[in-house]
N, C-alpha and C. Protein backbone atom coordinates (compact mmCIF):
# COMPACT_ATOMS: atom_id res chain seq x y z
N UNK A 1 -1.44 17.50 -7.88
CA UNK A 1 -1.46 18.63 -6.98
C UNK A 1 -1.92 18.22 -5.60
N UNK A 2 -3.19 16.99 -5.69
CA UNK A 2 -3.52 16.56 -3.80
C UNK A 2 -1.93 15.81 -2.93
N UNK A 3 -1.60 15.52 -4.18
CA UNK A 3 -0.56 14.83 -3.33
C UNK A 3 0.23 15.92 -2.85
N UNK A 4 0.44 16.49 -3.80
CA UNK A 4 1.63 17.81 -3.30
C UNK A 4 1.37 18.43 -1.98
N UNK A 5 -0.02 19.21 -1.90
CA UNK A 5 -1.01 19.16 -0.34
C UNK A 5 -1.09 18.31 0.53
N UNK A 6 -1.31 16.91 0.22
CA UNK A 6 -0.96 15.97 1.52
C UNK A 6 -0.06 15.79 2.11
N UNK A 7 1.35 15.74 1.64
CA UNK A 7 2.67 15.83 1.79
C UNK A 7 2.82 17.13 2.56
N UNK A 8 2.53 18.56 1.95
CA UNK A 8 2.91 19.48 2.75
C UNK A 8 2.36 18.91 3.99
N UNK A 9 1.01 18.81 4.16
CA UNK A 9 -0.02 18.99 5.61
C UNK A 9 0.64 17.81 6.46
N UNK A 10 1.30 16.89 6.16
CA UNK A 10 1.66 15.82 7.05
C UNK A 10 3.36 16.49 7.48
N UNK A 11 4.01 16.83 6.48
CA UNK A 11 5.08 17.64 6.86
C UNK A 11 4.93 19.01 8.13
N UNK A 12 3.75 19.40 7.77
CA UNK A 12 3.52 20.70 8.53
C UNK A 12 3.15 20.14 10.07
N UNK A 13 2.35 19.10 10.04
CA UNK A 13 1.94 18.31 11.08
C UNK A 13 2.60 17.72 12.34
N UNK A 14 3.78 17.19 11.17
CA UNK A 14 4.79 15.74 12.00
C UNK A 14 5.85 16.81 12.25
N UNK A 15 6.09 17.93 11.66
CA UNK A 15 7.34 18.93 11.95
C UNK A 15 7.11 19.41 13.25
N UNK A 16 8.63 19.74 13.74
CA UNK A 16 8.36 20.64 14.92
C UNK A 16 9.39 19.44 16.15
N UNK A 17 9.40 19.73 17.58
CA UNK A 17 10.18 19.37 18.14
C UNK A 17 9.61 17.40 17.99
N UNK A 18 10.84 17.06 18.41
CA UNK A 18 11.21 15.20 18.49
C UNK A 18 10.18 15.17 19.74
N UNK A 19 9.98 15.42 20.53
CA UNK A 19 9.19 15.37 22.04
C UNK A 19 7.79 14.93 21.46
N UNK A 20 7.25 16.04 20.85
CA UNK A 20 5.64 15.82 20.43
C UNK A 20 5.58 14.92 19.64
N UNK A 21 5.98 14.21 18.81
CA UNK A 21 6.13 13.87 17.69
C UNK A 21 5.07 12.54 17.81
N UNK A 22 5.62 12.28 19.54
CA UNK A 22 4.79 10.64 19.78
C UNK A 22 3.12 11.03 19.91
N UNK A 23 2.91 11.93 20.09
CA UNK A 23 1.71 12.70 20.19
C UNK A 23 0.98 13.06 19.23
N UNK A 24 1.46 13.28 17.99
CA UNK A 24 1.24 13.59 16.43
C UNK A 24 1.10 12.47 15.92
N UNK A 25 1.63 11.67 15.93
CA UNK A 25 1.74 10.59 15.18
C UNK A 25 0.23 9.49 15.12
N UNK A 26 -0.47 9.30 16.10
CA UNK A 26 -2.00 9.02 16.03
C UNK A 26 -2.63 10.19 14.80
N UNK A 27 -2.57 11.07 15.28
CA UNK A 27 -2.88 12.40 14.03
C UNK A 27 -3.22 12.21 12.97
N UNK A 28 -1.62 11.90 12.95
CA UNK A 28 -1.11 11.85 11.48
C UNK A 28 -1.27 10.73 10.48
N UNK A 29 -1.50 9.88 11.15
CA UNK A 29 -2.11 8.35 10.72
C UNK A 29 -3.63 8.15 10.74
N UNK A 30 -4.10 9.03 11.45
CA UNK A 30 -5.46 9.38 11.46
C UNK A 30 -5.95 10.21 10.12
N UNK A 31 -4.97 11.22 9.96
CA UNK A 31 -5.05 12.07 8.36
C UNK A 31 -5.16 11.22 7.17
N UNK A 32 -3.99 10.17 7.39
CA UNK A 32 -3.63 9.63 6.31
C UNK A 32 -4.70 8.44 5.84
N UNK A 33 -5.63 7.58 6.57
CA UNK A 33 -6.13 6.79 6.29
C UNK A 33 -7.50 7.47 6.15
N UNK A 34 -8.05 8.66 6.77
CA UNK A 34 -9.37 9.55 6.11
C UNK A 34 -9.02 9.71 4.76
N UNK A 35 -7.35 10.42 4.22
CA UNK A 35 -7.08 10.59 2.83
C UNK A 35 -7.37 9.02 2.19
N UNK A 36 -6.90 8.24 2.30
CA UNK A 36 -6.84 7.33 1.52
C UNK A 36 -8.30 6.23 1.36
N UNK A 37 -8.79 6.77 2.31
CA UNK A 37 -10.68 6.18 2.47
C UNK A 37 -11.59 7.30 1.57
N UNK A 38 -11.11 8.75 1.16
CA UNK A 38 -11.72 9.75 0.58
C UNK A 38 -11.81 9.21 -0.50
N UNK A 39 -10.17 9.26 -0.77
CA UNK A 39 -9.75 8.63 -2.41
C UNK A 39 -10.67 7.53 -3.25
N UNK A 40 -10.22 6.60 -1.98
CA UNK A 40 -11.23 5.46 -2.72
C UNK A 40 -12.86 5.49 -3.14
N UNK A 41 -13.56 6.49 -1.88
CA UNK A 41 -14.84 6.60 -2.26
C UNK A 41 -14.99 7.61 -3.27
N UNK A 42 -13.79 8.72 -3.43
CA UNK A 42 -14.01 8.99 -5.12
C UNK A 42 -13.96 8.34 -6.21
N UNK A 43 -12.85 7.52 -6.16
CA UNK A 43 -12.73 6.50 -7.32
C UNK A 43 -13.73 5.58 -7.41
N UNK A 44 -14.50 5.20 -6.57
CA UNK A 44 -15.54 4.27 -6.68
C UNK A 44 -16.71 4.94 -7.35
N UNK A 45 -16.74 6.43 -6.89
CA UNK A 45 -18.18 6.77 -7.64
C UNK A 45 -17.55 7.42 -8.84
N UNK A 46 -16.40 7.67 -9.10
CA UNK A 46 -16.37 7.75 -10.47
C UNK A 46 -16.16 6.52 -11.34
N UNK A 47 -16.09 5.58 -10.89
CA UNK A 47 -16.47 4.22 -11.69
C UNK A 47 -17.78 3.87 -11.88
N UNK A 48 -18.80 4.62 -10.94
CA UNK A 48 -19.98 4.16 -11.22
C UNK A 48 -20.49 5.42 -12.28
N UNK A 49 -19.97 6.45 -12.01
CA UNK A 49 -20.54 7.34 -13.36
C UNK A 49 -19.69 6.60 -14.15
N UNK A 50 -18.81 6.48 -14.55
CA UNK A 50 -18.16 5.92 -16.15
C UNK A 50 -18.95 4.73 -16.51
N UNK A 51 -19.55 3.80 -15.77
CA UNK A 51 -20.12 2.85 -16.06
C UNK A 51 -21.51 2.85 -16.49
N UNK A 52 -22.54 4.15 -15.79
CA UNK A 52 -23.72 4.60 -16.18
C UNK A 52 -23.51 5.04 -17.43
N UNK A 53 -22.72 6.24 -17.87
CA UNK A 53 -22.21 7.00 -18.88
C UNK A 53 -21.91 5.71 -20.20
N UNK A 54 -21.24 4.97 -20.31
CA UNK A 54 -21.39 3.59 -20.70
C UNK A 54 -22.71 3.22 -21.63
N UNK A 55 -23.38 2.56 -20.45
CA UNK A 55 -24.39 2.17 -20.51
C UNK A 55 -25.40 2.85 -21.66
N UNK A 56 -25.44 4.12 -21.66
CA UNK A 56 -26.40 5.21 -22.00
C UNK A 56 -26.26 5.03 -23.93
N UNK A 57 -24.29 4.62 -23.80
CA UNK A 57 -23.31 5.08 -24.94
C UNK A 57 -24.18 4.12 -25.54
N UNK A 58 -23.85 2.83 -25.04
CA UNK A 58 -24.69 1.52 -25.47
C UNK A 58 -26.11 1.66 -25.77
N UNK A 59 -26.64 1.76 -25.22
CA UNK A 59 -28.21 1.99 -25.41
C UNK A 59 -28.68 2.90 -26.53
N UNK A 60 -27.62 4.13 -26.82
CA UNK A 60 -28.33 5.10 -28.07
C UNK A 60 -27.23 4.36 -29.14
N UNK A 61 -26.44 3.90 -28.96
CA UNK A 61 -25.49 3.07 -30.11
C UNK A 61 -26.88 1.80 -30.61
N UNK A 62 -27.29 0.60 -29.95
CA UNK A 62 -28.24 0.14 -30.11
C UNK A 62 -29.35 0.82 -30.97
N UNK A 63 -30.29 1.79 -30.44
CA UNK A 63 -31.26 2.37 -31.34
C UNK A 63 -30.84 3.06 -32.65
N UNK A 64 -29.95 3.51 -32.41
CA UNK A 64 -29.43 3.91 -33.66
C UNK A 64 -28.61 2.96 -34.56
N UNK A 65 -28.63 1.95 -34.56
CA UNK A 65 -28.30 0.28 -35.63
C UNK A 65 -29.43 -0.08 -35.38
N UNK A 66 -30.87 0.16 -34.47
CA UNK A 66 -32.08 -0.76 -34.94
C UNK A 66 -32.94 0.50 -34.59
N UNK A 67 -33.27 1.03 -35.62
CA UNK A 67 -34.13 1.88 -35.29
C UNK A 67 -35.87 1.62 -35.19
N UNK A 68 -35.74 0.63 -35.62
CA UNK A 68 -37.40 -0.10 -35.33
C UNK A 68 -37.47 -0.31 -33.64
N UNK A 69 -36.70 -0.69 -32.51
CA UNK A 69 -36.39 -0.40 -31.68
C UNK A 69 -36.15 0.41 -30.73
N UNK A 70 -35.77 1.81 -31.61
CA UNK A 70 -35.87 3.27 -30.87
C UNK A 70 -37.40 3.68 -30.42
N UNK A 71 -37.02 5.21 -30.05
CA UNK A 71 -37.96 5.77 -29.99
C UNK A 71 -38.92 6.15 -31.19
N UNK A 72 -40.16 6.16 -31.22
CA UNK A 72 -41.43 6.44 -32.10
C UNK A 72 -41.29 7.67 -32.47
N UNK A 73 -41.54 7.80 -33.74
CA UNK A 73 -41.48 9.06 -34.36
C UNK A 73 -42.23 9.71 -35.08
């Protein structure tokens, strides 16, 4: 669906007379590389939650095969 939105907004953007177009076009390349710098810093912090999330899986997988190791009870 973002893509579907980015596409419109650069369409909606770059549309319109051939004259402006040279004028838009910083813009529009300006849009496009904030989108694609967003993206990445989402995907990056959702790699770092999947990787915490992970971690956690590991750690109660561990205590629970050594429970002399867990928590005191």
């Amino acid at each position: 669906m973002h893509c579907v939105l980015g596409a419109l907004l650069i369409g909606v953007v770059s549309g319109g007379a051939a004259g402006n177009s040279d004028r838009r076009r910083p813009l529009v390349r300006g849009l496009v590389k904030g989108g694609i710098m967003a993206k990445r810093k989402l995907e990056s912090a959702g790699a770092t939650v999947i990787a915490e999330a992970q971690k956690l899986v590991d750690e109660a997988r561990a205590e629970l095969d050594h429970p002399e190791m867990g928590l005191p009870q």
